[in-house]
N, C-alpha and C. Protein backbone atom coordinates (compact mmCIF):
# COMPACT_ATOMS: atom_id res chain seq x y z
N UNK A 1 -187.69 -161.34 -9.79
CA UNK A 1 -186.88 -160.73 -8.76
C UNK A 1 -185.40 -160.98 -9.11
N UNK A 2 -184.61 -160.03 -9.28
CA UNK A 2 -183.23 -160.12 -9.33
C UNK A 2 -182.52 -160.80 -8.29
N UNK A 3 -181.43 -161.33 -9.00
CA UNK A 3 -180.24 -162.11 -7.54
C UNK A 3 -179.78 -160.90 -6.64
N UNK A 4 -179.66 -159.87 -6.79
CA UNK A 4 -179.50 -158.65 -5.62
C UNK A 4 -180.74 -158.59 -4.82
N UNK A 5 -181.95 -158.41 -5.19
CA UNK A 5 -183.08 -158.42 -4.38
C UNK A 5 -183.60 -159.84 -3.84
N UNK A 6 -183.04 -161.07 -4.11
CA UNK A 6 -183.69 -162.45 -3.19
C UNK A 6 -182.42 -161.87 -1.99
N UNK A 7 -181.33 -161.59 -2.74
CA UNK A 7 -180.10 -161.64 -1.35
C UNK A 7 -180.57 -160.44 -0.35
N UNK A 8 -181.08 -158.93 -0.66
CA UNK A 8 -181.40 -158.30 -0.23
C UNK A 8 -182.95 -158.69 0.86
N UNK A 9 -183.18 -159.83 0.73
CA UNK A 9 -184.89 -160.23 1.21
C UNK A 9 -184.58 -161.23 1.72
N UNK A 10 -183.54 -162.00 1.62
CA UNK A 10 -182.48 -163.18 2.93
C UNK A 10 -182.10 -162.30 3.88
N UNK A 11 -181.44 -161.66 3.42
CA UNK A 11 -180.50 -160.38 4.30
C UNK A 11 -181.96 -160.07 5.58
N UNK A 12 -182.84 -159.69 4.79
CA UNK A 12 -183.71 -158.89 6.01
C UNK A 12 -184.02 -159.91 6.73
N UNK A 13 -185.08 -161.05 5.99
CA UNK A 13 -185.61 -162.21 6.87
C UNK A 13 -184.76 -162.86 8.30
N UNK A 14 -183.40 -162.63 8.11
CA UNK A 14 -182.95 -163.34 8.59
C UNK A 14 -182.06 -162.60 9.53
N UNK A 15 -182.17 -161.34 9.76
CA UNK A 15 -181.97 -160.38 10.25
C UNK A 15 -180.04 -160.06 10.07
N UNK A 16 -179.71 -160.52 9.01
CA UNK A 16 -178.16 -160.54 8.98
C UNK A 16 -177.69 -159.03 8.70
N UNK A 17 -176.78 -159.01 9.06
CA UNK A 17 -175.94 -157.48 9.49
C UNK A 17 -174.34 -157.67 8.65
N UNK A 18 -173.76 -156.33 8.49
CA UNK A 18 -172.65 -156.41 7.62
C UNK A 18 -171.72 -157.62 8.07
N UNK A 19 -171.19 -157.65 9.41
CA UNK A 19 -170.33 -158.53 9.98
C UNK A 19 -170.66 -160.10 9.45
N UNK A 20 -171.73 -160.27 9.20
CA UNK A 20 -171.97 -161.85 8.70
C UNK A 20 -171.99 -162.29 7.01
N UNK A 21 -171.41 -161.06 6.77
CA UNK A 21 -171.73 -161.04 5.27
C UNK A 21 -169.99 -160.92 4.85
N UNK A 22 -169.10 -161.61 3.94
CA UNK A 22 -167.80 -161.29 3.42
C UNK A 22 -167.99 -161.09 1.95
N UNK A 23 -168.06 -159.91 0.86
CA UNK A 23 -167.98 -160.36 -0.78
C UNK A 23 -166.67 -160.06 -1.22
N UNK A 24 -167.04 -161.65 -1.74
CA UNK A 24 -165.40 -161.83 -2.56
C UNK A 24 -166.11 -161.53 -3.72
N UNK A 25 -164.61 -161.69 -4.87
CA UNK A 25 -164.71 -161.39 -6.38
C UNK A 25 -165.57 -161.55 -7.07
N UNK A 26 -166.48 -163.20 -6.68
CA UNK A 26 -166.94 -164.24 -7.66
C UNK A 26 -167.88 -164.72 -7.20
N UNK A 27 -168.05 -164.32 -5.67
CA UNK A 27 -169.19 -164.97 -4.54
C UNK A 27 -169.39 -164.32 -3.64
N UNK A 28 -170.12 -164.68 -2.65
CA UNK A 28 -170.34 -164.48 -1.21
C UNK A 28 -170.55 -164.88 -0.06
N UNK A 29 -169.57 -164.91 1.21
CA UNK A 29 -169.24 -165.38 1.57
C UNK A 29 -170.66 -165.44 3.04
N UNK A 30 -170.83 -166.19 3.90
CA UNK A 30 -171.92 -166.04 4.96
C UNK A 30 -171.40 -166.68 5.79
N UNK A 31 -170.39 -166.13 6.84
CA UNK A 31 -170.11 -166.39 8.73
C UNK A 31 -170.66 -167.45 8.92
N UNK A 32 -170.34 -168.16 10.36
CA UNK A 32 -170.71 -168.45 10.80
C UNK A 32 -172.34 -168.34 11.40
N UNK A 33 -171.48 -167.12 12.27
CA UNK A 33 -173.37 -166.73 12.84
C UNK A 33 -174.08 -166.40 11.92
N UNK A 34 -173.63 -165.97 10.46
CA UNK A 34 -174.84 -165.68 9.55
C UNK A 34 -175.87 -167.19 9.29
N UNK A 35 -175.09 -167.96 9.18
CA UNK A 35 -175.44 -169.35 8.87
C UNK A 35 -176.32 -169.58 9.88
N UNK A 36 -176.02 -169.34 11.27
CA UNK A 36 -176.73 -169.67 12.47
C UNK A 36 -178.19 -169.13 12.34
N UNK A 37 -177.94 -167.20 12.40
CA UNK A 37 -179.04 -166.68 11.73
C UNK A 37 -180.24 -167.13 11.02
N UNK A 38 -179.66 -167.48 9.69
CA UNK A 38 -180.80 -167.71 8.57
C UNK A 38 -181.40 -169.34 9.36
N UNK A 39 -180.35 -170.26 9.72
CA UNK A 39 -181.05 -171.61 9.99
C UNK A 39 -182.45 -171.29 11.32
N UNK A 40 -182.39 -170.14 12.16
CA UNK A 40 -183.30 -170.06 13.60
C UNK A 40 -184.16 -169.26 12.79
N UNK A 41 -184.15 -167.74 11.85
CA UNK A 41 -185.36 -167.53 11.14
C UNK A 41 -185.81 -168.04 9.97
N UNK A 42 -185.49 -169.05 9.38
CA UNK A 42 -186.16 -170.07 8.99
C UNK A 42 -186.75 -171.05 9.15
N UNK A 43 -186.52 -171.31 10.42
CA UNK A 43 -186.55 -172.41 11.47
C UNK A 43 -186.81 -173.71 10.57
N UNK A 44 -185.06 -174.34 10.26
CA UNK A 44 -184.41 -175.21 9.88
C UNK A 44 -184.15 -176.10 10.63
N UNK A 45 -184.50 -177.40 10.72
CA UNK A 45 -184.42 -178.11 11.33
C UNK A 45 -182.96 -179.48 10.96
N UNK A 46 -182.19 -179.41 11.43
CA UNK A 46 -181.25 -180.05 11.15
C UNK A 46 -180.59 -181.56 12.25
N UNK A 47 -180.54 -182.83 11.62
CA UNK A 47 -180.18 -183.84 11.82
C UNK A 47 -179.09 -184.24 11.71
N UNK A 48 -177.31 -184.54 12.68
CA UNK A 48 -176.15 -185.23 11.96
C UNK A 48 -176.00 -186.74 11.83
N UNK A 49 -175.76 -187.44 11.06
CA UNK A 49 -174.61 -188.30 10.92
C UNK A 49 -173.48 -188.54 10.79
N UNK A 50 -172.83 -189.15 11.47
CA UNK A 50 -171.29 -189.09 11.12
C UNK A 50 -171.72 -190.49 10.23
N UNK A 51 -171.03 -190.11 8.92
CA UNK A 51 -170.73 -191.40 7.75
C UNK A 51 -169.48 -191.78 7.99
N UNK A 52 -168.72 -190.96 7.97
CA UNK A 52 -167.17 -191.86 8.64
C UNK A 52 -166.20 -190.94 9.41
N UNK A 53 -165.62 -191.53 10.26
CA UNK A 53 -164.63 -190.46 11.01
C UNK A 53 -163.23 -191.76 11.32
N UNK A 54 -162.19 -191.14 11.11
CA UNK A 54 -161.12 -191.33 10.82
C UNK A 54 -160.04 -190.52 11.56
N UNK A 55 -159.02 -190.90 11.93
CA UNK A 55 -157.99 -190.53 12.12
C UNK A 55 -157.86 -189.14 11.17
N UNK A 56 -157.83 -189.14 9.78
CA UNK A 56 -157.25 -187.90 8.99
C UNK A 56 -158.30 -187.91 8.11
N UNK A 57 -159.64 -188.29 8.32
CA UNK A 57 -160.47 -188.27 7.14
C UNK A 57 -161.99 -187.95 8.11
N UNK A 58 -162.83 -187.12 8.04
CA UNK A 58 -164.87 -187.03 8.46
C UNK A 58 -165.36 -186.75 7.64
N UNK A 59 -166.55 -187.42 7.65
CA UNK A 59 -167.75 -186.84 6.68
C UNK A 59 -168.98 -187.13 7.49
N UNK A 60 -169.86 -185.95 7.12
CA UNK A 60 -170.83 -185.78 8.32
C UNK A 60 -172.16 -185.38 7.02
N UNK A 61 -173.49 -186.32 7.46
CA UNK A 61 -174.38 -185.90 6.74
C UNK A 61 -175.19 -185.32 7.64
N UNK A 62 -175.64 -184.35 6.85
CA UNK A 62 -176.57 -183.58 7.54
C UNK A 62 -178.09 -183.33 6.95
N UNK A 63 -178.94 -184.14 7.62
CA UNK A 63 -180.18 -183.94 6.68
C UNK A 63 -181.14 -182.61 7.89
N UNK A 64 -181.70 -181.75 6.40
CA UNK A 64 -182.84 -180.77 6.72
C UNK A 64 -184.01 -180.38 6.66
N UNK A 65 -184.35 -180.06 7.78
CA UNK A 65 -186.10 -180.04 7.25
C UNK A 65 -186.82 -178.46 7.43
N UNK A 66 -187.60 -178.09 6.54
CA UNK A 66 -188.08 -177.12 6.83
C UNK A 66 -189.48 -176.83 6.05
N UNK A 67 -190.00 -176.10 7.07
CA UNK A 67 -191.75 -176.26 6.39
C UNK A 67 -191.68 -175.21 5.27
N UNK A 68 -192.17 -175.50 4.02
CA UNK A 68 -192.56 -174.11 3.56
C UNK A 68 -194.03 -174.48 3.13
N UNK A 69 -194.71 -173.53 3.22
CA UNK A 69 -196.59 -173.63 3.38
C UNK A 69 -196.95 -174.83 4.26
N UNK A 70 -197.60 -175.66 3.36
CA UNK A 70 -198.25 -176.66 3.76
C UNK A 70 -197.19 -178.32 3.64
N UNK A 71 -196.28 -177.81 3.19
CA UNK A 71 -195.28 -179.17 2.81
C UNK A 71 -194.06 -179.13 3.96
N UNK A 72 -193.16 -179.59 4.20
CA UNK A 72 -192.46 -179.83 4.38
C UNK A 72 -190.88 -180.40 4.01
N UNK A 73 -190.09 -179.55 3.28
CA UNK A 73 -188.82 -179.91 2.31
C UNK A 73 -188.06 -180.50 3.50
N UNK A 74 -187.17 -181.23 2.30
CA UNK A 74 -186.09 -182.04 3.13
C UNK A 74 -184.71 -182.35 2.26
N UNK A 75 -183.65 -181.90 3.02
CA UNK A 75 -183.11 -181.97 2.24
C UNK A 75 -181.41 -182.60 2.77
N UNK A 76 -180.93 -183.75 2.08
CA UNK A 76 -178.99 -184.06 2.55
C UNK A 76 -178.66 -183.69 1.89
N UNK A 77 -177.57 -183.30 2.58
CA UNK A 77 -176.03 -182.90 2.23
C UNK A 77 -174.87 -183.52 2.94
N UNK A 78 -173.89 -183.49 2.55
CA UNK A 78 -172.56 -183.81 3.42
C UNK A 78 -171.80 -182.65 3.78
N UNK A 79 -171.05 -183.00 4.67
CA UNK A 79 -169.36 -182.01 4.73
C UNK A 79 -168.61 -182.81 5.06
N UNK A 80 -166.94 -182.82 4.41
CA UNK A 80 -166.23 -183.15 4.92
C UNK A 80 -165.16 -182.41 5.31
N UNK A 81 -163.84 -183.13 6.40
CA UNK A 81 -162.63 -182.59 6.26
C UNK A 81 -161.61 -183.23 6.14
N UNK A 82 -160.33 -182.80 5.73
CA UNK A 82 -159.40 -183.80 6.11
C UNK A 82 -158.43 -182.73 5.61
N UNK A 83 -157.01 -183.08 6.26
CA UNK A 83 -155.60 -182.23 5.50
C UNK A 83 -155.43 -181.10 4.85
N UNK A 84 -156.01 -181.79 3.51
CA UNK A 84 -155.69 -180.76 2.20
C UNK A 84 -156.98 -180.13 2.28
N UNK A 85 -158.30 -179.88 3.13
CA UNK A 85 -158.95 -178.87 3.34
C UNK A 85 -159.54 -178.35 4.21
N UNK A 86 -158.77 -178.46 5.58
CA UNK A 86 -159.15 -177.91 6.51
C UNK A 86 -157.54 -177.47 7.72
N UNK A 87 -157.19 -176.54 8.00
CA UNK A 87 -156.40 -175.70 8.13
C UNK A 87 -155.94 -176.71 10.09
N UNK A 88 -156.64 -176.84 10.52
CA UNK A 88 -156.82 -177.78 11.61
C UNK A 88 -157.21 -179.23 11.84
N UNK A 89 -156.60 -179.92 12.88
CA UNK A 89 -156.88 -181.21 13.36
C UNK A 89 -158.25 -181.91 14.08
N UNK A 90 -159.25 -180.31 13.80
CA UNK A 90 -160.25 -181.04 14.48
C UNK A 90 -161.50 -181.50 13.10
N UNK A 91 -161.46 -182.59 12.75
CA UNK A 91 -162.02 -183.07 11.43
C UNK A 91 -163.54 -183.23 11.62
N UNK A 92 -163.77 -183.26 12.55
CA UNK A 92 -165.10 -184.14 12.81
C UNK A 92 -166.12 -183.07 12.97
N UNK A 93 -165.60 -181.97 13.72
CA UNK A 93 -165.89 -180.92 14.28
C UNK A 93 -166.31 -180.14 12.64
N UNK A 94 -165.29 -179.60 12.38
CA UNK A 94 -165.16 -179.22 10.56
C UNK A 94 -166.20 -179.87 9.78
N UNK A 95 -166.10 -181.00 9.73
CA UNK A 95 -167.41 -181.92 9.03
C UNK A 95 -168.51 -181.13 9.26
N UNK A 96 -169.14 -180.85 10.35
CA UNK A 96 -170.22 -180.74 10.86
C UNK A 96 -170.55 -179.22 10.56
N UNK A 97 -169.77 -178.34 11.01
CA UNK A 97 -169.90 -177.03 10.33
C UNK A 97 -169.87 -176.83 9.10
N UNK A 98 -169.50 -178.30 7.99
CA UNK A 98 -169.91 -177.29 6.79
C UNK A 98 -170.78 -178.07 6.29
N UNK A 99 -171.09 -179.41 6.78
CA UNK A 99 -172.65 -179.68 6.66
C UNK A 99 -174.04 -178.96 6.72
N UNK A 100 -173.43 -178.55 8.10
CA UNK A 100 -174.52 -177.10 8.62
C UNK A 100 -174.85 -176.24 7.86
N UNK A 101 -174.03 -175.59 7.14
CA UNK A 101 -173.57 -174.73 6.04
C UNK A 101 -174.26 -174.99 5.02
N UNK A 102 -173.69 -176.12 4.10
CA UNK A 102 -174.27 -177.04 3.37
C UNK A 102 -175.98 -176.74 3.38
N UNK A 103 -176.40 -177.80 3.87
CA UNK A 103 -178.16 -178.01 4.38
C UNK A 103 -178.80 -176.54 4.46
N UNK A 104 -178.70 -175.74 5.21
CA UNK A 104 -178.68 -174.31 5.27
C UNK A 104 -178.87 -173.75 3.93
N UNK A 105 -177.82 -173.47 3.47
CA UNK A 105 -177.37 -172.71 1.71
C UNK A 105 -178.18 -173.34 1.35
N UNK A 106 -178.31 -174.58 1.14
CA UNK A 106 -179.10 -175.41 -0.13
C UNK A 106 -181.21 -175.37 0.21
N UNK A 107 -181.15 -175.02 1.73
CA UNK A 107 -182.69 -174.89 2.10
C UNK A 107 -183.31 -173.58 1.51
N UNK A 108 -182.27 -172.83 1.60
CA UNK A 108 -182.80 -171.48 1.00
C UNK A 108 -182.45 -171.01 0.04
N UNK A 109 -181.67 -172.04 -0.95
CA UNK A 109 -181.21 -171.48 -2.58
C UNK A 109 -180.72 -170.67 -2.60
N UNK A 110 -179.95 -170.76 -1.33
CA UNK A 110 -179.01 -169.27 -1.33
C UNK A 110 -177.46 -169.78 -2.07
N UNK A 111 -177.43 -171.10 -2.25
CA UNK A 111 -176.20 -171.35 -3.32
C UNK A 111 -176.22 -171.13 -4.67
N UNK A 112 -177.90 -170.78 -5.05
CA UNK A 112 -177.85 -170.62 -5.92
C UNK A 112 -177.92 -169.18 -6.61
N UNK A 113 -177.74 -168.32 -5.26
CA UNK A 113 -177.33 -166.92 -5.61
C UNK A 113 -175.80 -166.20 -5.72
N UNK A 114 -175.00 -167.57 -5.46
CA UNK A 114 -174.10 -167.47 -5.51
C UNK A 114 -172.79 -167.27 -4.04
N UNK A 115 -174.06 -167.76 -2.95
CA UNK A 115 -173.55 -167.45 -1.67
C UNK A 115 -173.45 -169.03 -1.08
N UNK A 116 -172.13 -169.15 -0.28
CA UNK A 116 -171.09 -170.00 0.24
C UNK A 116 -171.04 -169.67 1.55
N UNK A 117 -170.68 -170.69 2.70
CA UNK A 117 -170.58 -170.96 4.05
C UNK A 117 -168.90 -170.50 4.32
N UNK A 118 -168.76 -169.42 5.42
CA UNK A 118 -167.36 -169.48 5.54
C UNK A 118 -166.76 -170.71 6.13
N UNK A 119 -167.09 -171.93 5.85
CA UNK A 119 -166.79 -172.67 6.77
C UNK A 119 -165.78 -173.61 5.56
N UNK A 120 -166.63 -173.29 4.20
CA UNK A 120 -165.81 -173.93 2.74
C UNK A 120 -164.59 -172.85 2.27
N UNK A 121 -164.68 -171.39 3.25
CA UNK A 121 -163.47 -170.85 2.85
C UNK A 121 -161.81 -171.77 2.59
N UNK A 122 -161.71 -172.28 3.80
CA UNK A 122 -160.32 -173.49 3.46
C UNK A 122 -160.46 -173.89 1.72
N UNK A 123 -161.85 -174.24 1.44
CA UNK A 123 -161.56 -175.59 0.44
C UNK A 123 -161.64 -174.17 -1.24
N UNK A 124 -161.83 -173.30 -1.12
CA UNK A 124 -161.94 -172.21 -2.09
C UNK A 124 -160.23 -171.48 -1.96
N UNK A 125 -159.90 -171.43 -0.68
CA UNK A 125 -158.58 -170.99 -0.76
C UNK A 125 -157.02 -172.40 -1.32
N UNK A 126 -157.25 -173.16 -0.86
CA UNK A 126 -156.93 -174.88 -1.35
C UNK A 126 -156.92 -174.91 -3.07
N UNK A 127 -158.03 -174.29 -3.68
CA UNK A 127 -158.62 -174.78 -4.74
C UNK A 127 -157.41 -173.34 -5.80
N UNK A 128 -157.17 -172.59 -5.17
CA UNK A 128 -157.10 -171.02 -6.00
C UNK A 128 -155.09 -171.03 -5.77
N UNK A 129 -155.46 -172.10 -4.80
CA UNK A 129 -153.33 -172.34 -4.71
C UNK A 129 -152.95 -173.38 -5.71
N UNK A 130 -153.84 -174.16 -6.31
CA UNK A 130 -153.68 -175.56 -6.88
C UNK A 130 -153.20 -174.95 -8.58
């Protein structure tokens, strides 16, 4: 199956619509609610930790679970924020949405189609000024 047809067979499963979808140059980008989307028809089960929160520094782990057949995958990730990549003062908050993101993308190998959480937009726009 081609990387156009797994994205085209996320797309349906998960009932996502143009608005949740952004393509940039090099990637693709997945909303918020797209993120929301794929995590409820997959039914992703997601856990936070805050690992540290700080004045100018969060990092939030987020572990995931989701059945596929008879097993059950699981999978951490982190997000963080701070300053130089997140456009706002609310860090903790930020953490957590791109954890979400994170755990999500990585449950359904959808990072490995080349698709990204708009929530890492800051840290891709950060990265392309440097």
């Amino acid at each position: 199956m081609t990387k156009g047809e797994q994205l085209k067979e996320l797309y349906n499963d998960c009932g996502l619509v143009k608005e949740d979808v952004h393509k940039h140059a090099h990637y693709i980008i997945i909303t918020r609610t797209g993120i929301e989307k794929i995590q409820y028809a997959k039914n992703i089960d997601v856990v936070f930790e805050v690992v540290l929160c700080e004045m100018n520094f969060c990092a939030v782990k987020a572990i995931g679970t989701m059945q596929v057949g008879d097993k059950v995958e699981r999978i951490e990730t982190y997000g963080s924020a701070y300053q130089a990549t997140c456009n706002n003062k609310y860090y903790l908050e930020m953490a957590e949405k791109r954890a979400l993101s994170r755990v999500v993308l990585k449950m359904t190998k959808a990072y490995s189609l080349g698709v990204f959480g708009e929530d890492e937009a800051d840290d891709f726009r950060n990265r392309n000024q440097q």
